[in-house]
N, C-alpha and C. Protein backbone atom coordinates (compact mmCIF):
# COMPACT_ATOMS: atom_id res chain seq x y z
N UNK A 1 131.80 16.16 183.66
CA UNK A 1 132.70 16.82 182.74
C UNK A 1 133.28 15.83 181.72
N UNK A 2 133.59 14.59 182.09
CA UNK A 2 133.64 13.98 180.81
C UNK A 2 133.42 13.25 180.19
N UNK A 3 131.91 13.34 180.61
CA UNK A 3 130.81 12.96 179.66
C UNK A 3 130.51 13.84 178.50
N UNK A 4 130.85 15.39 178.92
CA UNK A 4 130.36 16.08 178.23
C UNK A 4 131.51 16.12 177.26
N UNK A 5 132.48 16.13 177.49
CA UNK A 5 134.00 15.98 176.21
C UNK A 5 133.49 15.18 176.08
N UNK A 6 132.81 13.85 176.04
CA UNK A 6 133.16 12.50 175.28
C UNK A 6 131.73 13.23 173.86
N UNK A 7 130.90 13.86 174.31
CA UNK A 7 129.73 13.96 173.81
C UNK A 7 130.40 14.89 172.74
N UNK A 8 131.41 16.39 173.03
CA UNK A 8 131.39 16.95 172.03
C UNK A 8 132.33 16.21 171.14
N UNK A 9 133.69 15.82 171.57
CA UNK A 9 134.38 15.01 170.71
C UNK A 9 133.25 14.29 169.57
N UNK A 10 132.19 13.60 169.99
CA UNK A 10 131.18 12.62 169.14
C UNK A 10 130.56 13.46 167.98
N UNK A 11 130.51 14.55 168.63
CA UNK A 11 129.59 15.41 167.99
C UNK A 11 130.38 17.15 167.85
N UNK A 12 131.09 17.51 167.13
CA UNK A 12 131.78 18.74 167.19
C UNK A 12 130.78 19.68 166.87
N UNK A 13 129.88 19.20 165.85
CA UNK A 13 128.90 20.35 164.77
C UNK A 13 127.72 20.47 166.55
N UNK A 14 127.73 19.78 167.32
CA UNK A 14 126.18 20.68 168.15
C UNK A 14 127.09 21.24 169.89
N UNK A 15 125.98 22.13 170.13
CA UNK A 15 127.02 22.66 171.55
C UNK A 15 126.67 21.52 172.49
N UNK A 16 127.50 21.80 173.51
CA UNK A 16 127.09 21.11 174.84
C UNK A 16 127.02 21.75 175.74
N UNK A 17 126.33 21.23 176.70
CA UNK A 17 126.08 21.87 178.10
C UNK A 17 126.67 20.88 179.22
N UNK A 18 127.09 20.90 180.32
CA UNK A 18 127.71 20.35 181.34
C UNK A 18 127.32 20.97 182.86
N UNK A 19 126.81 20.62 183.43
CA UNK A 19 126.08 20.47 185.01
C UNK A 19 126.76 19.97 185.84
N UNK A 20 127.45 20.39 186.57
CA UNK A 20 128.33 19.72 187.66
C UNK A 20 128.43 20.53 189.05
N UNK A 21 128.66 19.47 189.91
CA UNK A 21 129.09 20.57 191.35
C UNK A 21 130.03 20.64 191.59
N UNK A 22 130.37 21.54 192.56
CA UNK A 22 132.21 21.69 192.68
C UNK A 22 132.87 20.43 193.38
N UNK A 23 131.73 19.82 194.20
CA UNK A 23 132.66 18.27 194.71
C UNK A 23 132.70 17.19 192.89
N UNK A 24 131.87 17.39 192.37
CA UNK A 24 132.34 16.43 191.08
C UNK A 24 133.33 16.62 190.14
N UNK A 25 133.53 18.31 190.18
CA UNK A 25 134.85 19.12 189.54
C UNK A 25 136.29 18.58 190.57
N UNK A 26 136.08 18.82 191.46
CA UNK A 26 137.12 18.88 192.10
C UNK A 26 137.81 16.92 191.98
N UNK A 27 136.87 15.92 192.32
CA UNK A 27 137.31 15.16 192.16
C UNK A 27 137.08 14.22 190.89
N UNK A 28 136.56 14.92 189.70
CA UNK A 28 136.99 14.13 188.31
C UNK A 28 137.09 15.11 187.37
N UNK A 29 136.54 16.46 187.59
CA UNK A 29 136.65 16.81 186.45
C UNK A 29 137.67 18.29 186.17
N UNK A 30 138.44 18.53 186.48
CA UNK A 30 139.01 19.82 186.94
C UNK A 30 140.42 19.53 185.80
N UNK A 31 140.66 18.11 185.30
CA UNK A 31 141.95 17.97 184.38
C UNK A 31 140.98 18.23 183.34
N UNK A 32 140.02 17.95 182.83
CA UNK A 32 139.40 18.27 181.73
C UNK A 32 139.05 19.66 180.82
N UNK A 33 139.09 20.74 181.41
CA UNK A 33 139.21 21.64 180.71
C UNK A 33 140.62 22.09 180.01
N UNK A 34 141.78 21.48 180.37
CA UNK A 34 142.95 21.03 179.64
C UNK A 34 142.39 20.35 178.70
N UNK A 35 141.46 19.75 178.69
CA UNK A 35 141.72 19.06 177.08
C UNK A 35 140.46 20.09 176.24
N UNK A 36 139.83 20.44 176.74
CA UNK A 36 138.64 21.08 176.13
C UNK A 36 139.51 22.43 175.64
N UNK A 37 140.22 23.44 176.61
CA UNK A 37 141.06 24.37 176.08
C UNK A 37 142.66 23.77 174.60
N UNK A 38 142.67 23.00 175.02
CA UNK A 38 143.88 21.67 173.76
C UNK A 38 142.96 21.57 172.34
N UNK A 39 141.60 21.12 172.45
CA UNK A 39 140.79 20.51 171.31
C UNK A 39 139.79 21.70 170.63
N UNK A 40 139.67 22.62 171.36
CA UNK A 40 137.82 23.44 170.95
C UNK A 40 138.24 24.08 169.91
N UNK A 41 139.61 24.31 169.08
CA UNK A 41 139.79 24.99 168.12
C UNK A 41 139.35 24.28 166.82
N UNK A 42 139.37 23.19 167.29
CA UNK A 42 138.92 21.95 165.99
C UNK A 42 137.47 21.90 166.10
N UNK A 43 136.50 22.12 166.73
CA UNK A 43 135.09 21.70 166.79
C UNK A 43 134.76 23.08 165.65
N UNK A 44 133.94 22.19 165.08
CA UNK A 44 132.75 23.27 163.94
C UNK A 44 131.61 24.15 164.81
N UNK A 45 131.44 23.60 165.98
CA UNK A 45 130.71 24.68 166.70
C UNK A 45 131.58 24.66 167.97
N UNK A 46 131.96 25.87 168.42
CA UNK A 46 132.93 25.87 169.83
C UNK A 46 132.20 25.68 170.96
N UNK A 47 130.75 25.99 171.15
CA UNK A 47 129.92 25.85 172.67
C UNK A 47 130.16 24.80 173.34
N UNK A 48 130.48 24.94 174.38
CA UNK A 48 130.74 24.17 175.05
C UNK A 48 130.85 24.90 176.85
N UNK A 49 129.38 24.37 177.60
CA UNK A 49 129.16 25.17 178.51
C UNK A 49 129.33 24.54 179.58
N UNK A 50 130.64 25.11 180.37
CA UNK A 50 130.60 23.95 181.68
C UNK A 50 129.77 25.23 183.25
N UNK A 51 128.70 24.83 183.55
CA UNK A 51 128.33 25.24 184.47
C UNK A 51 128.54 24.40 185.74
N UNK A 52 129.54 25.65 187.07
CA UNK A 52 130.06 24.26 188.20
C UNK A 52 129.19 25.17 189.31
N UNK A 53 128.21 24.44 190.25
CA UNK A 53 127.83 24.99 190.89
C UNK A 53 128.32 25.01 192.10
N UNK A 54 128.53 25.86 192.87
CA UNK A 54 130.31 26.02 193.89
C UNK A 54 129.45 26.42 195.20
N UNK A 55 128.99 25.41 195.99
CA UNK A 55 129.14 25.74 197.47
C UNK A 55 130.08 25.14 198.12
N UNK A 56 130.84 24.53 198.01
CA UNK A 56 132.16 24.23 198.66
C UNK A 56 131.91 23.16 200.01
N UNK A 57 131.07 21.68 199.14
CA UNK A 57 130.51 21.41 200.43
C UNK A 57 130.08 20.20 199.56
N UNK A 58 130.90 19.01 199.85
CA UNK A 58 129.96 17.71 199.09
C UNK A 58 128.73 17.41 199.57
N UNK A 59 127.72 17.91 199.10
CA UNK A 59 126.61 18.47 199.82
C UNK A 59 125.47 16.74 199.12
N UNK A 60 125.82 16.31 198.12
CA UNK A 60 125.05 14.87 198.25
C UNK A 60 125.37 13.77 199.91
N UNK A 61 126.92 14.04 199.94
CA UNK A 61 126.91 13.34 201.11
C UNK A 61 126.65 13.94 201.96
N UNK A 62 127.16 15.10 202.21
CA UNK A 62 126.16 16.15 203.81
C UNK A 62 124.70 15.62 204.08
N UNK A 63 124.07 16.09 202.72
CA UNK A 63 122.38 15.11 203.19
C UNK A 63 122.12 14.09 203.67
N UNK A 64 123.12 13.31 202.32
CA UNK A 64 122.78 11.46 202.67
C UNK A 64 122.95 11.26 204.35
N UNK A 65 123.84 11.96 204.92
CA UNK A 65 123.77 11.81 205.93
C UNK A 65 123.16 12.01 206.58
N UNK A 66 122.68 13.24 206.85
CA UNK A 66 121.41 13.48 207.47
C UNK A 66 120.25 12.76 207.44
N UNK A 67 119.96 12.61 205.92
CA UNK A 67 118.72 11.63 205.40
C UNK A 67 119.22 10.41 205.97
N UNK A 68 119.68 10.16 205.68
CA UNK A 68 120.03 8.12 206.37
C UNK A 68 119.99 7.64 207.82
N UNK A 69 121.84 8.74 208.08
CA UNK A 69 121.67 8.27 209.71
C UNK A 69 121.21 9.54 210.60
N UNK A 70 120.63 10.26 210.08
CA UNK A 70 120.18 11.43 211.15
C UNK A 70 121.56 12.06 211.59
N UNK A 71 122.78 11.92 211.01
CA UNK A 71 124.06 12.37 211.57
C UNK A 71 124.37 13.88 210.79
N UNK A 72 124.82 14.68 211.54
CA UNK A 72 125.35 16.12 211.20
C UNK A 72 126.19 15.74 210.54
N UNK A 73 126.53 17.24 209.59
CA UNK A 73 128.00 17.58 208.56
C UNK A 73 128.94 17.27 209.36
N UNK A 74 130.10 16.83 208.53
CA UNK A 74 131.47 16.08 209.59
C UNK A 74 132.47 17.24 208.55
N UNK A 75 132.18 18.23 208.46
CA UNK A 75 133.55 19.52 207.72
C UNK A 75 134.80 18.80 207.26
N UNK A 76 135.37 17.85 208.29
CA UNK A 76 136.84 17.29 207.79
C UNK A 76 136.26 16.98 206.44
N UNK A 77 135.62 15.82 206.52
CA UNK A 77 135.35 15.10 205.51
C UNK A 77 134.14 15.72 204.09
N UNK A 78 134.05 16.87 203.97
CA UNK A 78 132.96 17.38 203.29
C UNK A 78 133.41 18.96 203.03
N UNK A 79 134.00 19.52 203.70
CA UNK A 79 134.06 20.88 203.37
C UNK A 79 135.28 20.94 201.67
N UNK A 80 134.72 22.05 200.96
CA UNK A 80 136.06 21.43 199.90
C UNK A 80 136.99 23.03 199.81
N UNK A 81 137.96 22.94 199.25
CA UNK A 81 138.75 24.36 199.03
C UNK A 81 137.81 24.72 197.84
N UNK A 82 137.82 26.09 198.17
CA UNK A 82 137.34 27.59 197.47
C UNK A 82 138.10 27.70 196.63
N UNK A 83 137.98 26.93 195.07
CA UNK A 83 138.67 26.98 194.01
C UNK A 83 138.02 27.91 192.81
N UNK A 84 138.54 28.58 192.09
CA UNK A 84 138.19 29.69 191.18
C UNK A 84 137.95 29.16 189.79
N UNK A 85 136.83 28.42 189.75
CA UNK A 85 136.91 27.39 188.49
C UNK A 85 136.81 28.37 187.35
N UNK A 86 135.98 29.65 187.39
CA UNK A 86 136.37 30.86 186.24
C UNK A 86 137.68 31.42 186.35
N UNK A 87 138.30 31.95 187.02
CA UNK A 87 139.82 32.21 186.82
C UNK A 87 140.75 30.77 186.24
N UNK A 88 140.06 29.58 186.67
CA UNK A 88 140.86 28.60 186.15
C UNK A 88 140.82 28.41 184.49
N UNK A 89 139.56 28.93 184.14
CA UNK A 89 139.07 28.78 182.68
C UNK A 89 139.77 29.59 181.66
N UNK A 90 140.13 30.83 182.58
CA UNK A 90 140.66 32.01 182.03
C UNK A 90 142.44 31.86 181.88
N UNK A 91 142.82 30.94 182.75
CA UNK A 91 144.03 31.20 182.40
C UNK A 91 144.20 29.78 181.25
N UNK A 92 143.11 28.99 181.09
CA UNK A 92 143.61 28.38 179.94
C UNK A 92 143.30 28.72 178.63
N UNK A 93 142.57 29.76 178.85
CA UNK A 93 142.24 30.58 177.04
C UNK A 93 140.84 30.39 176.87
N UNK A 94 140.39 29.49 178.04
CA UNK A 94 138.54 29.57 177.75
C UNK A 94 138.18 30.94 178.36
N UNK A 95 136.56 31.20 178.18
CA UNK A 95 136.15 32.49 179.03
C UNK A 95 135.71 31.98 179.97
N UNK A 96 136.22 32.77 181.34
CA UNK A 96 135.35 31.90 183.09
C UNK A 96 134.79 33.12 183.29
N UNK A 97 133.45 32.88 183.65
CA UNK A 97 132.51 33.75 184.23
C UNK A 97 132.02 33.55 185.54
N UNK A 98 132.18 33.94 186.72
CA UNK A 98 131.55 33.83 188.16
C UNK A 98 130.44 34.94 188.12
N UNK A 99 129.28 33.85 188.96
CA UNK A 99 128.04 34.62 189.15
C UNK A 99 127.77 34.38 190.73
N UNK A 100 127.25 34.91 191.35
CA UNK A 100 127.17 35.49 192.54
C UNK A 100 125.76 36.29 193.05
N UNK A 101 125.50 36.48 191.63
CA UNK A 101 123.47 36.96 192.02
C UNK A 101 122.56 36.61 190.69
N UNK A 102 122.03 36.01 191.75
CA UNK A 102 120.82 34.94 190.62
C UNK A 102 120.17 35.74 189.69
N UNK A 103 120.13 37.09 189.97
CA UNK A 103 119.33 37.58 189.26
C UNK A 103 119.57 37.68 187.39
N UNK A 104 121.09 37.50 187.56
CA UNK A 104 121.94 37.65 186.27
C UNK A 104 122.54 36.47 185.39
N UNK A 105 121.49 35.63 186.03
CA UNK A 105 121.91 34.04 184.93
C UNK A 105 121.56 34.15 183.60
N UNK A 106 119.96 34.59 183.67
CA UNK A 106 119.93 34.85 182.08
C UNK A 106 120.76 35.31 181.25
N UNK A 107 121.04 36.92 181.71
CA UNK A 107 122.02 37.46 180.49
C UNK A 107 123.30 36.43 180.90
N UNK A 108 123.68 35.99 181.67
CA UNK A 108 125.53 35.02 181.63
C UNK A 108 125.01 33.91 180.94
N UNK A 109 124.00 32.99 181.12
CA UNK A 109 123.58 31.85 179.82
C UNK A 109 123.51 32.38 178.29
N UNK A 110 122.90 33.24 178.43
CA UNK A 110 122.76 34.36 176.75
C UNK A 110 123.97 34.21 176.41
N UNK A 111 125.46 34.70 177.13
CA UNK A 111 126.37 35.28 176.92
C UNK A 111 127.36 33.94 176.29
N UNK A 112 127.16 33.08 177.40
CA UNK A 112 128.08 32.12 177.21
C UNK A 112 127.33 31.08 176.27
N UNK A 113 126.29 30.87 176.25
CA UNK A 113 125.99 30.26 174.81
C UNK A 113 126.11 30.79 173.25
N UNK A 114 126.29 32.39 173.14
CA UNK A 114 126.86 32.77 172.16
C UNK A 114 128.32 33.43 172.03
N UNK A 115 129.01 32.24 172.91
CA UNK A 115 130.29 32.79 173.01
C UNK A 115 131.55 32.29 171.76
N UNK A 116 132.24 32.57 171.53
CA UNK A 116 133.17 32.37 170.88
C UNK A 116 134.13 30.92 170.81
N UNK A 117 133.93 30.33 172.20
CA UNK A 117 135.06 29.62 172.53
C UNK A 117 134.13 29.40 173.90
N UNK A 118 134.85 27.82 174.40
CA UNK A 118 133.85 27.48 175.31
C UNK A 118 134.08 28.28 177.09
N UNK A 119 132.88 28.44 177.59
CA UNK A 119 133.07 28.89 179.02
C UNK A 119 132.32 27.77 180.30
N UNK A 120 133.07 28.47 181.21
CA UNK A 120 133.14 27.81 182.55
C UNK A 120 132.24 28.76 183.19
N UNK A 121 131.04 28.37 183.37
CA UNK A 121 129.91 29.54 185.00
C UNK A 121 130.83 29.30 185.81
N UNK A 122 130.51 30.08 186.66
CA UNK A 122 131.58 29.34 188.02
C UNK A 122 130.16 30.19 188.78
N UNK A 123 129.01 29.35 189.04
CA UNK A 123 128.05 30.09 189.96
C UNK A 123 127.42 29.82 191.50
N UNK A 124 127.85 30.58 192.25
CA UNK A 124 128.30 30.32 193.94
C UNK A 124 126.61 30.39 194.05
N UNK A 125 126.40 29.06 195.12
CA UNK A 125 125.39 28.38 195.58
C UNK A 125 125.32 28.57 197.40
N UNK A 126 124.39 28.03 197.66
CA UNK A 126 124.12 28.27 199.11
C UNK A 126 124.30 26.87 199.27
N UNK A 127 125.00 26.12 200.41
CA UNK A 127 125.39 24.85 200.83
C UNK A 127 124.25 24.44 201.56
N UNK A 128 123.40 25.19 202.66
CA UNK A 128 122.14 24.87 203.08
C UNK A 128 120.91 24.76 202.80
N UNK A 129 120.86 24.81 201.27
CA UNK A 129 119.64 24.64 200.60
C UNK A 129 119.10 22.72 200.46
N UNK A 130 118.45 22.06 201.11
CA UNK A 130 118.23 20.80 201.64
C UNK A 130 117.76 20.43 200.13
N UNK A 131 118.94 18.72 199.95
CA UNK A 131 118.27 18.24 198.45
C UNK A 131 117.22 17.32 199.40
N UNK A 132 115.91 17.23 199.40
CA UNK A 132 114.87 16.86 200.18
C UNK A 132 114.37 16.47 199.08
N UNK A 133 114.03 15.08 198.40
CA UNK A 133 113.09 15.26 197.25
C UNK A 133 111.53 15.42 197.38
N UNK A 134 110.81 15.42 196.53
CA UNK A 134 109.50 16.01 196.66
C UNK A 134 109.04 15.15 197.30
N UNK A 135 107.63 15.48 198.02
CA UNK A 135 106.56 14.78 198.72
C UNK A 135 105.92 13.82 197.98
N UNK A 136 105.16 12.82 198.30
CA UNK A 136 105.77 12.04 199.46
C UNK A 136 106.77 11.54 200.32
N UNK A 137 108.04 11.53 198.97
CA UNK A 137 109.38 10.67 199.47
C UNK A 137 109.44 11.52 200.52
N UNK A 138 109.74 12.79 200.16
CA UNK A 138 110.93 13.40 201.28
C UNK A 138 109.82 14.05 202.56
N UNK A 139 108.94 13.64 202.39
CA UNK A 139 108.01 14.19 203.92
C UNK A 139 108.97 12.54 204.62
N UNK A 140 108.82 11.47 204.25
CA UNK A 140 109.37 10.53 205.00
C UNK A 140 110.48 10.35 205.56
N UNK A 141 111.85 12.07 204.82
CA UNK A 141 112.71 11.86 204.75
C UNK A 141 113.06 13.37 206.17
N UNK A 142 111.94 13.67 206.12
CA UNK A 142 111.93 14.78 207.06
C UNK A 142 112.52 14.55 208.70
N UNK A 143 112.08 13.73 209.14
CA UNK A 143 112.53 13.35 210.71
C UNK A 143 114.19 13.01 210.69
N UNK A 144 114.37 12.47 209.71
CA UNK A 144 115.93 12.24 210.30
C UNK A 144 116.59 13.36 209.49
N UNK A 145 116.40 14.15 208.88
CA UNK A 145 116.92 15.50 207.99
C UNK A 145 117.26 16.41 209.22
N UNK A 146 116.32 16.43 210.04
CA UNK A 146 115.85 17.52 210.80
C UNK A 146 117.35 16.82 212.48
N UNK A 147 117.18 15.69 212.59
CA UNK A 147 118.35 15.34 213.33
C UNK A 147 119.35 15.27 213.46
N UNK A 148 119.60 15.32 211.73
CA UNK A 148 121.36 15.75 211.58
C UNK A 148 121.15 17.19 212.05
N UNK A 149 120.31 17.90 211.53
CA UNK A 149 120.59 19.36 211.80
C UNK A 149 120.55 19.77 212.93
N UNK A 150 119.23 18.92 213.82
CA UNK A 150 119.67 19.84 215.13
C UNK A 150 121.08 19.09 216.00
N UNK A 151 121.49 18.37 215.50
CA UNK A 151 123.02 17.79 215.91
C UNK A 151 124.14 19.12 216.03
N UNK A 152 123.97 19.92 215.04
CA UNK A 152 124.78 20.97 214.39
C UNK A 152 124.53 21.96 215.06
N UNK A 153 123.76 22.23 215.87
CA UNK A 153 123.34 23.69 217.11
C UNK A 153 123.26 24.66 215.90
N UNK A 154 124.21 25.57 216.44
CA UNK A 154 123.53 26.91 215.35
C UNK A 154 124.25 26.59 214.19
N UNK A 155 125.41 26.21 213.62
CA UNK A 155 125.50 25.78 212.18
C UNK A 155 124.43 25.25 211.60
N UNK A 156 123.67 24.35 211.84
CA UNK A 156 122.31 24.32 211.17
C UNK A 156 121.26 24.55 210.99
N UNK A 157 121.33 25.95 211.90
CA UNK A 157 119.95 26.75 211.71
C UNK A 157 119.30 27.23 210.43
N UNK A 158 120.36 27.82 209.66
CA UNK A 158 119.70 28.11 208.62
C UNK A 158 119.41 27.20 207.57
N UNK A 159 120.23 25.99 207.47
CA UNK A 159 119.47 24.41 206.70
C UNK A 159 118.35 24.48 206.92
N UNK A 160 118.32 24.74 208.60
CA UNK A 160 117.01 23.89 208.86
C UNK A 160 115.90 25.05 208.76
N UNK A 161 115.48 25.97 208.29
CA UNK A 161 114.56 26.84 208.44
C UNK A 161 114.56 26.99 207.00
N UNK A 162 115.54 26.67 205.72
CA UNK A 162 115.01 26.56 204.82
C UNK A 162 114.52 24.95 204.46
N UNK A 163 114.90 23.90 205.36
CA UNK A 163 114.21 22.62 205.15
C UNK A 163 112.59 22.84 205.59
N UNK A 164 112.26 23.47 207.02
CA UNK A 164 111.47 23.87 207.09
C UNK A 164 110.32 24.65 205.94
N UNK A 165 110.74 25.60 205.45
CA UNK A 165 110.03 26.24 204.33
C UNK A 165 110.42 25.31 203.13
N UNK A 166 110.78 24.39 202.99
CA UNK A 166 110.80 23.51 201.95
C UNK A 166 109.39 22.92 201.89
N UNK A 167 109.09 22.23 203.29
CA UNK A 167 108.51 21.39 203.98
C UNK A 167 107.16 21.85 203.50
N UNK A 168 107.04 23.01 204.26
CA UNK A 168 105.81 23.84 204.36
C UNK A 168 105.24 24.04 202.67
N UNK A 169 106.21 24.41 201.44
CA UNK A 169 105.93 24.12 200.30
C UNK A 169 104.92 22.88 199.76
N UNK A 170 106.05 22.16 200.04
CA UNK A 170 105.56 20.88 199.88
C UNK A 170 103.89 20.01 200.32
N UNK A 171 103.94 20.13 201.78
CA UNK A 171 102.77 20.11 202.51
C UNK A 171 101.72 20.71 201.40
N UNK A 172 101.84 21.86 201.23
CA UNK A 172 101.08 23.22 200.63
C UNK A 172 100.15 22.24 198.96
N UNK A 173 101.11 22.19 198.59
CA UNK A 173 101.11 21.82 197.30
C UNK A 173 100.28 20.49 197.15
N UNK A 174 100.40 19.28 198.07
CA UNK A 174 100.56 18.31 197.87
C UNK A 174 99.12 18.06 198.54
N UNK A 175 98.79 19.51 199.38
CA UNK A 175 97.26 19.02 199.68
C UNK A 175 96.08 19.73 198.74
N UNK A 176 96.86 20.38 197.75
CA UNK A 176 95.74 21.15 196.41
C UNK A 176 95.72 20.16 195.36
């Protein structure tokens, strides 16, 4: 998030786009739409698209862990509060949009790139979707992925059956 203010400040005349997760909102970027709602009246083009993707789950370190030491999610330390980053947008005069079914990104990207004034996605993610990178790396990364999870009994069943069908992708692909 403020990279992406530093970018439009640089540049007012082109839009921006902004990619973030809710653990990077929550711990750097969440004062920043105070300044983006303070400044966007001055930019020659207002776009300015903060998309926060919200599973509520510092989910780089959830993996790393898994991937590294084979150790399960530790919740104290990883679970985050269920913050309303579109209602937050909304009460500062930006438009916040929450999405909730994939099927409807297109028209909410359509929407909010020809919007008036800049918006906040606020689009709810699945926390068990495994960042596993592609094969080769992450076939190597498979055995200890699979140990954090079965650490987790049934909390990580469903990680692990979409790490599984990750897997099976991968495999698939990598022998055509």
């Amino acid at each position: 998030m403020p990279h992406g203010l530093a970018a439009k400040l640089a540049a007012p005349d082109r839009p921006v786009v902004v990619l973030s997760g809710d653990g990077a909102m929550q711990m750097l970027g969440n004062a920043e739409p105070v300044t983006v709602a303070h400044r966007w009246r001055q930019w020659t083009d207002p776009r300015f698209v903060v998309c926060v993707l919200v599973n509520r789950d510092l989910a780089e370190v959830t993996w790393k862990q898994r991937e590294m030491e084979g150790d399960p999610r530790f919740d104290d330390s990883q679970a985050l509060l269920d913050f309303s980053y579109a209602g937050y947008a909304d009460l500062l005069g930006l438009i916040g949009i929450r999405v909730e079914d994939p099927s409807v990104l297109g028209e909410v990207w359509e929407r909010a790139l020809a919007a008036d004034r800049p918006v906040v996605l606020e689009v709810r993610t699945d926390p068990d979707v495994p960042l596993l990178p592609p094969f080769p790396a992450g076939q190597q990364k498979l055995g200890s992925f699979r140990a954090g999870l079965e650490q987790e009994g049934a909390a990580g069943e469903d990680a692990r059956a979409l790490l599984d069908t990750y897997a099976e992708q991968e495999t698939r692909e990598s022998e055509e």
